[in-house]
C-alpha atoms as a PDB file:
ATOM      1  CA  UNK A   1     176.929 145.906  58.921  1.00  0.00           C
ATOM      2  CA  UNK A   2     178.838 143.787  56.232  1.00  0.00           C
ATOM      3  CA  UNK A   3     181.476 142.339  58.437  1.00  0.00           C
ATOM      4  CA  UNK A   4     184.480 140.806  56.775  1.00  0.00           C
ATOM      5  CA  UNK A   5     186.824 138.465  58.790  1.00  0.00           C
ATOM      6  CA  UNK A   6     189.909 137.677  57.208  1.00  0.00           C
ATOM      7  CA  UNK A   7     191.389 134.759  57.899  1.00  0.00           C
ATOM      8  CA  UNK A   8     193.790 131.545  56.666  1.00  0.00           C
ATOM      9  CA  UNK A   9     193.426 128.182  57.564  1.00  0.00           C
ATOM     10  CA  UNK A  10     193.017 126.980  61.311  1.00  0.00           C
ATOM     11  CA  UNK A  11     192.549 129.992  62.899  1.00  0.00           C
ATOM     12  CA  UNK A  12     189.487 129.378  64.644  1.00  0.00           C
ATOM     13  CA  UNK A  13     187.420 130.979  62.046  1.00  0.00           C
ATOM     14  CA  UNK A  14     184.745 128.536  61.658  1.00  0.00           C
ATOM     15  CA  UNK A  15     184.318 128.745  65.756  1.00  0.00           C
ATOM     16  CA  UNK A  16     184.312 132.566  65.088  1.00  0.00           C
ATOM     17  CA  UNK A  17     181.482 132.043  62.417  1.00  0.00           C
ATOM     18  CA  UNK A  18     179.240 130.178  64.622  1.00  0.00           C
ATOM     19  CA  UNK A  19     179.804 132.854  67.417  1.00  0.00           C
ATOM     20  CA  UNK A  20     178.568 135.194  65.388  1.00  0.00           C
ATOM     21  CA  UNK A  21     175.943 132.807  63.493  1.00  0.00           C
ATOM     22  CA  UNK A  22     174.123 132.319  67.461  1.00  0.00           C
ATOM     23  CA  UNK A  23     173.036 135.897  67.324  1.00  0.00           C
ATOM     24  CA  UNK A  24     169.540 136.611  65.971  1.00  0.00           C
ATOM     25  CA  UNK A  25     170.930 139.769  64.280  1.00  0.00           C
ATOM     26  CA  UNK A  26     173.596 137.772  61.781  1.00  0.00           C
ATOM     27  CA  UNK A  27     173.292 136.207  59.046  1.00  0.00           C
ATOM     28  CA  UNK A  28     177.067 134.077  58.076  1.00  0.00           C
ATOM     29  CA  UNK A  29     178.737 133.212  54.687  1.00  0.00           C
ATOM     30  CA  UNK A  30     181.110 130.541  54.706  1.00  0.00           C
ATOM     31  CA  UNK A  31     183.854 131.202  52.005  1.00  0.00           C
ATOM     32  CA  UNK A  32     182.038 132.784  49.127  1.00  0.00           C
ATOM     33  CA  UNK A  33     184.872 132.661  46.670  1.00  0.00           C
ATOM     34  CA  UNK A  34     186.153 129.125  47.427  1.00  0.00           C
ATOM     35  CA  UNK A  35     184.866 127.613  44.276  1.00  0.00           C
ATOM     36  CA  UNK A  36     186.014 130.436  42.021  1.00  0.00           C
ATOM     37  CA  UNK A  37     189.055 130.368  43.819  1.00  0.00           C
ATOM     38  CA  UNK A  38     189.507 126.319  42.759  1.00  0.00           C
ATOM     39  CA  UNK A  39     188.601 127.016  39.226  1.00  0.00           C
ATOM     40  CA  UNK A  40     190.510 129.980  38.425  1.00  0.00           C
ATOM     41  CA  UNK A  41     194.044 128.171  39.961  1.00  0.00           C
ATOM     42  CA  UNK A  42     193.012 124.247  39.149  1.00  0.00           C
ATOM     43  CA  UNK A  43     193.976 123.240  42.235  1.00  0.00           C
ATOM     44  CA  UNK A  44     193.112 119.785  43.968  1.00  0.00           C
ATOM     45  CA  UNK A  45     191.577 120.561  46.926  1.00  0.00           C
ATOM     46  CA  UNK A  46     189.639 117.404  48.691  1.00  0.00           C
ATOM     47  CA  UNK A  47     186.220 117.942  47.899  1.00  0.00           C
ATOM     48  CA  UNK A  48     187.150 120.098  45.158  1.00  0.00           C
ATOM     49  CA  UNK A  49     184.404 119.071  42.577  1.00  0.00           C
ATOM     50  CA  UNK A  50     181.408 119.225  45.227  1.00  0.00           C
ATOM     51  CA  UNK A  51     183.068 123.011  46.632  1.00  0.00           C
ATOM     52  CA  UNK A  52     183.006 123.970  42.981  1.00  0.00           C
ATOM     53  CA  UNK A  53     179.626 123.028  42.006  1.00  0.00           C
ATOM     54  CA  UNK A  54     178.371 124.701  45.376  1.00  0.00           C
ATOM     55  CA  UNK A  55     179.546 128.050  44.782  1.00  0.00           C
ATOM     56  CA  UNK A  56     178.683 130.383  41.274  1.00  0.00           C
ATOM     57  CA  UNK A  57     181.346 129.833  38.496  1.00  0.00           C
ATOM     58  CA  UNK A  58     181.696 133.930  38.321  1.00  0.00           C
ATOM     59  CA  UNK A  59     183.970 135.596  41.423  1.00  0.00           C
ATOM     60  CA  UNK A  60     182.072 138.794  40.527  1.00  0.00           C
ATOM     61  CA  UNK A  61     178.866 137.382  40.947  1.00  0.00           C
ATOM     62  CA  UNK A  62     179.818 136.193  44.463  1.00  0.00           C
ATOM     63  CA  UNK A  63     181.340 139.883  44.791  1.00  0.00           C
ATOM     64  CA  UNK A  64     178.147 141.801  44.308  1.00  0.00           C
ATOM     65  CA  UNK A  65     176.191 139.315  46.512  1.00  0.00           C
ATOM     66  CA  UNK A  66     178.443 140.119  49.085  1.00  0.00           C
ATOM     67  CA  UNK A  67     176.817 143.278  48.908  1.00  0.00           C
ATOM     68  CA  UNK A  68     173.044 142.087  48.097  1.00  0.00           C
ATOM     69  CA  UNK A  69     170.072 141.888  50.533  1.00  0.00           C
ATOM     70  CA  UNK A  70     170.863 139.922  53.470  1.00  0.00           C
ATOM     71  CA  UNK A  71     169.073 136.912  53.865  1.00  0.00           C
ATOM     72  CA  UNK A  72     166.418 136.702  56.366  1.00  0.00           C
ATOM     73  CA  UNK A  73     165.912 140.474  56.466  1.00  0.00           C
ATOM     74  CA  UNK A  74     168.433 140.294  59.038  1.00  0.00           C
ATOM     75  CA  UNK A  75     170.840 143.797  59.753  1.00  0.00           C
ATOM     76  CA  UNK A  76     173.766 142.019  59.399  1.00  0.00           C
ATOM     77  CA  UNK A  77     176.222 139.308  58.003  1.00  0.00           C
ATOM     78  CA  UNK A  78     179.118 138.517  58.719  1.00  0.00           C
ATOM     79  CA  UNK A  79     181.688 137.021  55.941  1.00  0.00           C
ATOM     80  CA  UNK A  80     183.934 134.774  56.509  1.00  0.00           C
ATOM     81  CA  UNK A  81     186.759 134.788  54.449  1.00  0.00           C
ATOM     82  CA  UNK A  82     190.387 132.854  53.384  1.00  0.00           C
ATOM     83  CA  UNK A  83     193.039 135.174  52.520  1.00  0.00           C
ATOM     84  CA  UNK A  84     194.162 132.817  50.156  1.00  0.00           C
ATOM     85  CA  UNK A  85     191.353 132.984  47.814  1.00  0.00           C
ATOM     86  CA  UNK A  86     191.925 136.430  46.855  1.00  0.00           C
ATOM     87  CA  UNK A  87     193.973 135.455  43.735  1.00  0.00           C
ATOM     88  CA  UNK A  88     194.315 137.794  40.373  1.00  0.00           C
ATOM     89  CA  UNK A  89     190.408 137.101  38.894  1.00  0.00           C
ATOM     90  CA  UNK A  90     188.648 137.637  42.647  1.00  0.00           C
ATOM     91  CA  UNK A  91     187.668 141.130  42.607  1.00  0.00           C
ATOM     92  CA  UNK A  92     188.056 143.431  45.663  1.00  0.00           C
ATOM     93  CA  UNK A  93     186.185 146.565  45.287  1.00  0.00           C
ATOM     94  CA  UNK A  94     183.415 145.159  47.763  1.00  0.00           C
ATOM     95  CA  UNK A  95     186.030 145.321  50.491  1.00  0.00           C
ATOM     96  CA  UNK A  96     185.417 148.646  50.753  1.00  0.00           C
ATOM     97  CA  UNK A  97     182.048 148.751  51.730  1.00  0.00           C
ATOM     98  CA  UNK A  98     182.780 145.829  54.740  1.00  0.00           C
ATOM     99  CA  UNK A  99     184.271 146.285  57.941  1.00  0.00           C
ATOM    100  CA  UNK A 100     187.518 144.022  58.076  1.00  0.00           C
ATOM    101  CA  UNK A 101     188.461 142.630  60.616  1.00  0.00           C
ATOM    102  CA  UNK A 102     191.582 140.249  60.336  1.00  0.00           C
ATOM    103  CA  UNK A 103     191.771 137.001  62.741  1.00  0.00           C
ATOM    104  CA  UNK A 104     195.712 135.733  63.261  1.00  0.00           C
ATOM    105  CA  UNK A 105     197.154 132.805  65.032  1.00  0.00           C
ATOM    106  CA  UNK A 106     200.633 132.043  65.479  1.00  0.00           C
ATOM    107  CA  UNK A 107     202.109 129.945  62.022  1.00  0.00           C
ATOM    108  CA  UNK A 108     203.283 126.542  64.415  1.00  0.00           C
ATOM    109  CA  UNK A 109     200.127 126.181  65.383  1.00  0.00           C
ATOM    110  CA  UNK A 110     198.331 126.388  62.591  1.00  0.00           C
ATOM    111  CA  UNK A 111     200.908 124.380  60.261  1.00  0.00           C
ATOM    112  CA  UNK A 112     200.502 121.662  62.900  1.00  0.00           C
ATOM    113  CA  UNK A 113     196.854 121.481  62.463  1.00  0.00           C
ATOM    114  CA  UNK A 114     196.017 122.019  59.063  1.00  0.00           C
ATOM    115  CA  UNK A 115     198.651 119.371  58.038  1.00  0.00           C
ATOM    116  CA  UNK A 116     196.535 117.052  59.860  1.00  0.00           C
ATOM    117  CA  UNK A 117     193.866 117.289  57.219  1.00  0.00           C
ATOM    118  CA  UNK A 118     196.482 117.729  54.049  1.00  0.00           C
ATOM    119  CA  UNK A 119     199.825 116.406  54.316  1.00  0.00           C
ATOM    120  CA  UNK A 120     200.263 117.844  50.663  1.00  0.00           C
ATOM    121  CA  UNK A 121     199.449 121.588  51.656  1.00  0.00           C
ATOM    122  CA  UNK A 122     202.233 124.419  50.556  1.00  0.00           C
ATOM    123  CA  UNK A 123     202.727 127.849  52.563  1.00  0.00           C
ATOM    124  CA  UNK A 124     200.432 129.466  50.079  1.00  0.00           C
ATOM    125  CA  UNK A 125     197.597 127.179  51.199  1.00  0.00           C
ATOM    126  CA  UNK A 126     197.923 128.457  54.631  1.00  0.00           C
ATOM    127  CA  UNK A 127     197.671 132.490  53.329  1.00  0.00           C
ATOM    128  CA  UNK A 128     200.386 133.457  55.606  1.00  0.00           C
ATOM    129  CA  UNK A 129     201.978 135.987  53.057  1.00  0.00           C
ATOM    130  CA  UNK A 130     198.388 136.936  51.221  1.00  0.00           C
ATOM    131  CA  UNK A 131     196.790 137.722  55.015  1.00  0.00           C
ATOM    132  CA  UNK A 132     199.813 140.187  55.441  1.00  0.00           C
ATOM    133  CA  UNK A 133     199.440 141.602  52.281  1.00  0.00           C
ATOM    134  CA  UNK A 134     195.793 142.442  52.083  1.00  0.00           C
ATOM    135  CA  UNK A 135     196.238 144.008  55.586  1.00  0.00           C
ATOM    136  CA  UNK A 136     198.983 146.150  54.231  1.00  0.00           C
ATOM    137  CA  UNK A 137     196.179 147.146  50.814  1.00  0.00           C
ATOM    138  CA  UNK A 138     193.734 148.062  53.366  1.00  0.00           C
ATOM    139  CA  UNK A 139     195.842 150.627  54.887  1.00  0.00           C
ATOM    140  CA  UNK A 140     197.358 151.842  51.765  1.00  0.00           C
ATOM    141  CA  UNK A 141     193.519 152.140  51.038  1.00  0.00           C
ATOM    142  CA  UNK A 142     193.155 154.388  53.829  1.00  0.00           C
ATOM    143  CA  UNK A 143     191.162 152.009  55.702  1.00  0.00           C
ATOM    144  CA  UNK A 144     191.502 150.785  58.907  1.00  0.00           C
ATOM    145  CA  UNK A 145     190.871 147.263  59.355  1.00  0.00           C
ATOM    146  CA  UNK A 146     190.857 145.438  63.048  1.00  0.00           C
ATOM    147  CA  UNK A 147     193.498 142.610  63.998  1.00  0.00           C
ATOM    148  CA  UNK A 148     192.569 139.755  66.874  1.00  0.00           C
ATOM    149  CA  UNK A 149     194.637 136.966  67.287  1.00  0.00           C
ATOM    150  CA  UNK A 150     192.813 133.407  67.693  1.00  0.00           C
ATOM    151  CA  UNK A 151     194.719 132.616  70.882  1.00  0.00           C
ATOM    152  CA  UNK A 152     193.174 135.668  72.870  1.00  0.00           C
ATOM    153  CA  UNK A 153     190.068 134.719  72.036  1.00  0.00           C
ATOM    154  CA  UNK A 154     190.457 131.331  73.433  1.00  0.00           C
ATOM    155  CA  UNK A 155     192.281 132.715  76.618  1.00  0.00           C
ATOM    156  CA  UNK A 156     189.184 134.891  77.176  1.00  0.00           C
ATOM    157  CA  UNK A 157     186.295 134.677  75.049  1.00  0.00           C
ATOM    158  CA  UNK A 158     184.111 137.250  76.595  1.00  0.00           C
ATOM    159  CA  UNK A 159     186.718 140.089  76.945  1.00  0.00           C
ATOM    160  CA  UNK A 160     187.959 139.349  73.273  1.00  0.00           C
ATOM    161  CA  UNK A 161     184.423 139.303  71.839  1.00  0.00           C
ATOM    162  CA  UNK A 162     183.279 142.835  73.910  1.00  0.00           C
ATOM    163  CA  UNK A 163     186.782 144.209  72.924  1.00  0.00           C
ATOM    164  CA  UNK A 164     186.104 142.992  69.085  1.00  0.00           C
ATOM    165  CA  UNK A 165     182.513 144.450  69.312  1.00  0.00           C
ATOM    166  CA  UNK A 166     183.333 147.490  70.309  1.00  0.00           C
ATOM    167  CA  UNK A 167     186.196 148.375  67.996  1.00  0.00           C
ATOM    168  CA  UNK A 168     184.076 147.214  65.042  1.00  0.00           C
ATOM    169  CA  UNK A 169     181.002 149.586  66.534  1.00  0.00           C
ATOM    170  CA  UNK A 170     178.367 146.401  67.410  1.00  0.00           C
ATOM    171  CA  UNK A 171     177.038 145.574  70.661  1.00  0.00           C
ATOM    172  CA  UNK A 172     178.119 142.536  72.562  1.00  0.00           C
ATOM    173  CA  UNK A 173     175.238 140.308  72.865  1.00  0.00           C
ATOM    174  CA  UNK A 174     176.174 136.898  75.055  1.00  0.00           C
ATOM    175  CA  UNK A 175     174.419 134.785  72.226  1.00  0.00           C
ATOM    176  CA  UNK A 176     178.698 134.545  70.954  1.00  0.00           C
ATOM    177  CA  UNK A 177     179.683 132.427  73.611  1.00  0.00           C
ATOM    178  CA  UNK A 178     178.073 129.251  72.636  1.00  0.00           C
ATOM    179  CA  UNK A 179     176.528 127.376  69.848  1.00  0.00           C
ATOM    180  CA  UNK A 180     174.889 124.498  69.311  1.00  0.00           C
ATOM    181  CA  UNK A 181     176.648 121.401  68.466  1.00  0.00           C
ATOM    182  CA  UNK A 182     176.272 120.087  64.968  1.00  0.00           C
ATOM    183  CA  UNK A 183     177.102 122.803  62.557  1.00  0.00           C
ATOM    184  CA  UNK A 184     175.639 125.391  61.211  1.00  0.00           C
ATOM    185  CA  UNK A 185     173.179 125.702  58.410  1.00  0.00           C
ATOM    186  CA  UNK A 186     175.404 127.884  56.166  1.00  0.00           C
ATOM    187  CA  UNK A 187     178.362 125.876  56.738  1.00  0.00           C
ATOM    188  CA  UNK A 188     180.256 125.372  52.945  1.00  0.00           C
ATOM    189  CA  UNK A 189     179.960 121.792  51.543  1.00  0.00           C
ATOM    190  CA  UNK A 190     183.579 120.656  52.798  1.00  0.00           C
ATOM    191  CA  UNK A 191     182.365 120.656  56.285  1.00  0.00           C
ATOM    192  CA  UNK A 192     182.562 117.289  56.594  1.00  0.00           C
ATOM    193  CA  UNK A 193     186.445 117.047  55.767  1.00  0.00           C
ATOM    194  CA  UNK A 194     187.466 120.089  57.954  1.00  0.00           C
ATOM    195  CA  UNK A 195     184.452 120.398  60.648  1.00  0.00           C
ATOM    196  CA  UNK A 196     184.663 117.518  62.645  1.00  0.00           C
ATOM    197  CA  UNK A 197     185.807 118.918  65.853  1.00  0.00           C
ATOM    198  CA  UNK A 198     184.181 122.261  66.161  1.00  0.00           C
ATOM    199  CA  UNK A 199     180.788 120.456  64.692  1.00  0.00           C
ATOM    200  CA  UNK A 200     181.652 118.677  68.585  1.00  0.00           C
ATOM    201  CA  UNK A 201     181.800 122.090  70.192  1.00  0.00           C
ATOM    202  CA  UNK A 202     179.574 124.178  72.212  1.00  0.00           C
ATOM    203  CA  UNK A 203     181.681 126.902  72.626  1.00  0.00           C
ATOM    204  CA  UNK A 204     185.232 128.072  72.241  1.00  0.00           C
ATOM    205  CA  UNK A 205     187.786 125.556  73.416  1.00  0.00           C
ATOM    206  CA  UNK A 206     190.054 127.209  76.341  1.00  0.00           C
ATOM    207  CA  UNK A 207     193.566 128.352  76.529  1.00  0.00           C
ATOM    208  CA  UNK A 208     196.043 127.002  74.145  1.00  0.00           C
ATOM    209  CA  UNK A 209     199.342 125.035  75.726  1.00  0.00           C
ATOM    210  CA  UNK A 210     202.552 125.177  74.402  1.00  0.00           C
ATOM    211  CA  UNK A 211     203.358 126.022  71.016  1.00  0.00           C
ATOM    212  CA  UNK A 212     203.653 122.656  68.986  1.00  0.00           C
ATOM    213  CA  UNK A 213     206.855 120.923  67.996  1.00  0.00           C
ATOM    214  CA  UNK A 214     207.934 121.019  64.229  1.00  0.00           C
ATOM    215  CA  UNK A 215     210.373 119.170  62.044  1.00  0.00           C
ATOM    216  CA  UNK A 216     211.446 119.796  58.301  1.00  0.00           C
ATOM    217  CA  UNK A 217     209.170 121.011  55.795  1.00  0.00           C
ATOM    218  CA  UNK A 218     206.551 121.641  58.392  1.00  0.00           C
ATOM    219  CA  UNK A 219     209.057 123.646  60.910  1.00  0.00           C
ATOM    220  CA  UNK A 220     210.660 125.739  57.717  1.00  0.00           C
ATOM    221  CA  UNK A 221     207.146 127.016  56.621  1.00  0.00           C
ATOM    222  CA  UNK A 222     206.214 128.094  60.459  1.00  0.00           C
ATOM    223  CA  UNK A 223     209.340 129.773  60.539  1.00  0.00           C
ATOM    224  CA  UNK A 224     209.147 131.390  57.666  1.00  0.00           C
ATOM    225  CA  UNK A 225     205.710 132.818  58.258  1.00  0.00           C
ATOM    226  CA  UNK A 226     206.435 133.910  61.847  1.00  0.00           C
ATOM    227  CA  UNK A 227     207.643 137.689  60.915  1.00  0.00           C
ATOM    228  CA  UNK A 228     204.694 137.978  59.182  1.00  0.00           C
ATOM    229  CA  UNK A 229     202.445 136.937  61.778  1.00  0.00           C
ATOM    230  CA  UNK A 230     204.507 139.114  63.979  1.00  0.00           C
ATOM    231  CA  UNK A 231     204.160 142.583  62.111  1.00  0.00           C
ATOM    232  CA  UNK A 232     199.815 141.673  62.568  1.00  0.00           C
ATOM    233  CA  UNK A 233     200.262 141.041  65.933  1.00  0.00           C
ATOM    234  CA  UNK A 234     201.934 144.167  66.738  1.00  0.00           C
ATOM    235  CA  UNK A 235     198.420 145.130  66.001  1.00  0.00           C
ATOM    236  CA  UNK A 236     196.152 142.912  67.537  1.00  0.00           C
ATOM    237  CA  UNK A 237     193.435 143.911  70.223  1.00  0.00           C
END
């Protein structure tokens, strides 16, 4: 299996990629199209020069690994992906041979968060509008990709991960519970600007509280994302 999780910023998706990285059976890619991604906008990300010299110059090269051998001789890997990479220039014709799976979590939440680590960040760094629209291509497509939202997952991991498993055809091994703190070996170079508290984790964090406060620029991008995030959640597991 090629799994593909689509996801934007903050959404629990490198907790998600460890979950999956603890079983024997998975090999993980963290954000294959990042540095082509950087290049082909010129965009200042922080550690943009080190992300960039980490990843091939050539989106379609990164495409048809995506679909090479699996390393390790393992069965298989499991991508995970920002929405927001998949500019004009990224190619998507190996979306079709993945099973996608799309992981939400409500905009305030994640606006609070990833404005921690870049004040500067726009709406279109947090792939609220791409996330919806790719979902909406894989239908047209005739596909039918999955939808969990972050916050279920942390409410109940177990239940979330059997329900996940099963609706993507995998079994549910309890190797996805924990991790090891630290990181993880395929972990992209930018770890160390992003990382810091799930490298500190063990396993996923519980319940969320209440939805965090927002003022100005920060409240106007939540609130402008929230329909979207509402139309995938509509759809969620």
């Amino acid at each position: 299996m090629r799994l593909a999780m689509w996801s934007g910023p903050r959404n629990l998706s490198t907790a998600l990629m460890y979950s999956f990285g603890n079983r024997a059976d998975f090999h993980v890619v963290d954000e294959p199209f990042y540095g082509p991604y950087l290049r082909l906008t010129g965009l200042d990300h922080p550690m943009g020069e080190a992300i960039k010299q980490s990843r091939p110059e050539s989106a379609e090269e990164v495409a048809q690994s995506l679909l090479g051998p699996i390393p390790g001789g393992k069965p298989h890997v499991y991508h995970k992906h920002m929405v927001q990479h998949m500019i004009d220039g990224i190619p998507r014709g190996f979306m079709a041979n993945c099973v996608n799976v799309f992981l939400i979590r409500h905009p305030a939440r994640v606006v609070a968060s990833f404005t921690k680590g870049w004040e500067a960040a726009t709406a279109e760094d947090m792939g609220f509008r791409q996330q919806a629209e790719l979902y909406d291509e894989m239908r047209a497509a005739g596909q039918s990709p999955v939808v969990i939202d972050s916050a279920d997952i942390r409410r109940d991991p177990e239940v979330m991960l059997r329900r996940l498993c099963a609706a993507i055809g995998l079994s549910f091994d309890p190797a996805m519970l924990s991790w090891p703190a630290g990181g993880h070996a395929q972990d992209g170079v930018w770890a160390p600007h992003w990382y810091g508290s799930v490298h500190r984790s063990t396993g996923f964090a519980g319940a969320e509280g209440p939805l965090p406060e927002l003022s100005g620029e920060a409240a106007q991008v939540a609130d402008e994302a929230l329909p979207l995030y509402e139309r995938l959640r509509a759809e969620a597991l």
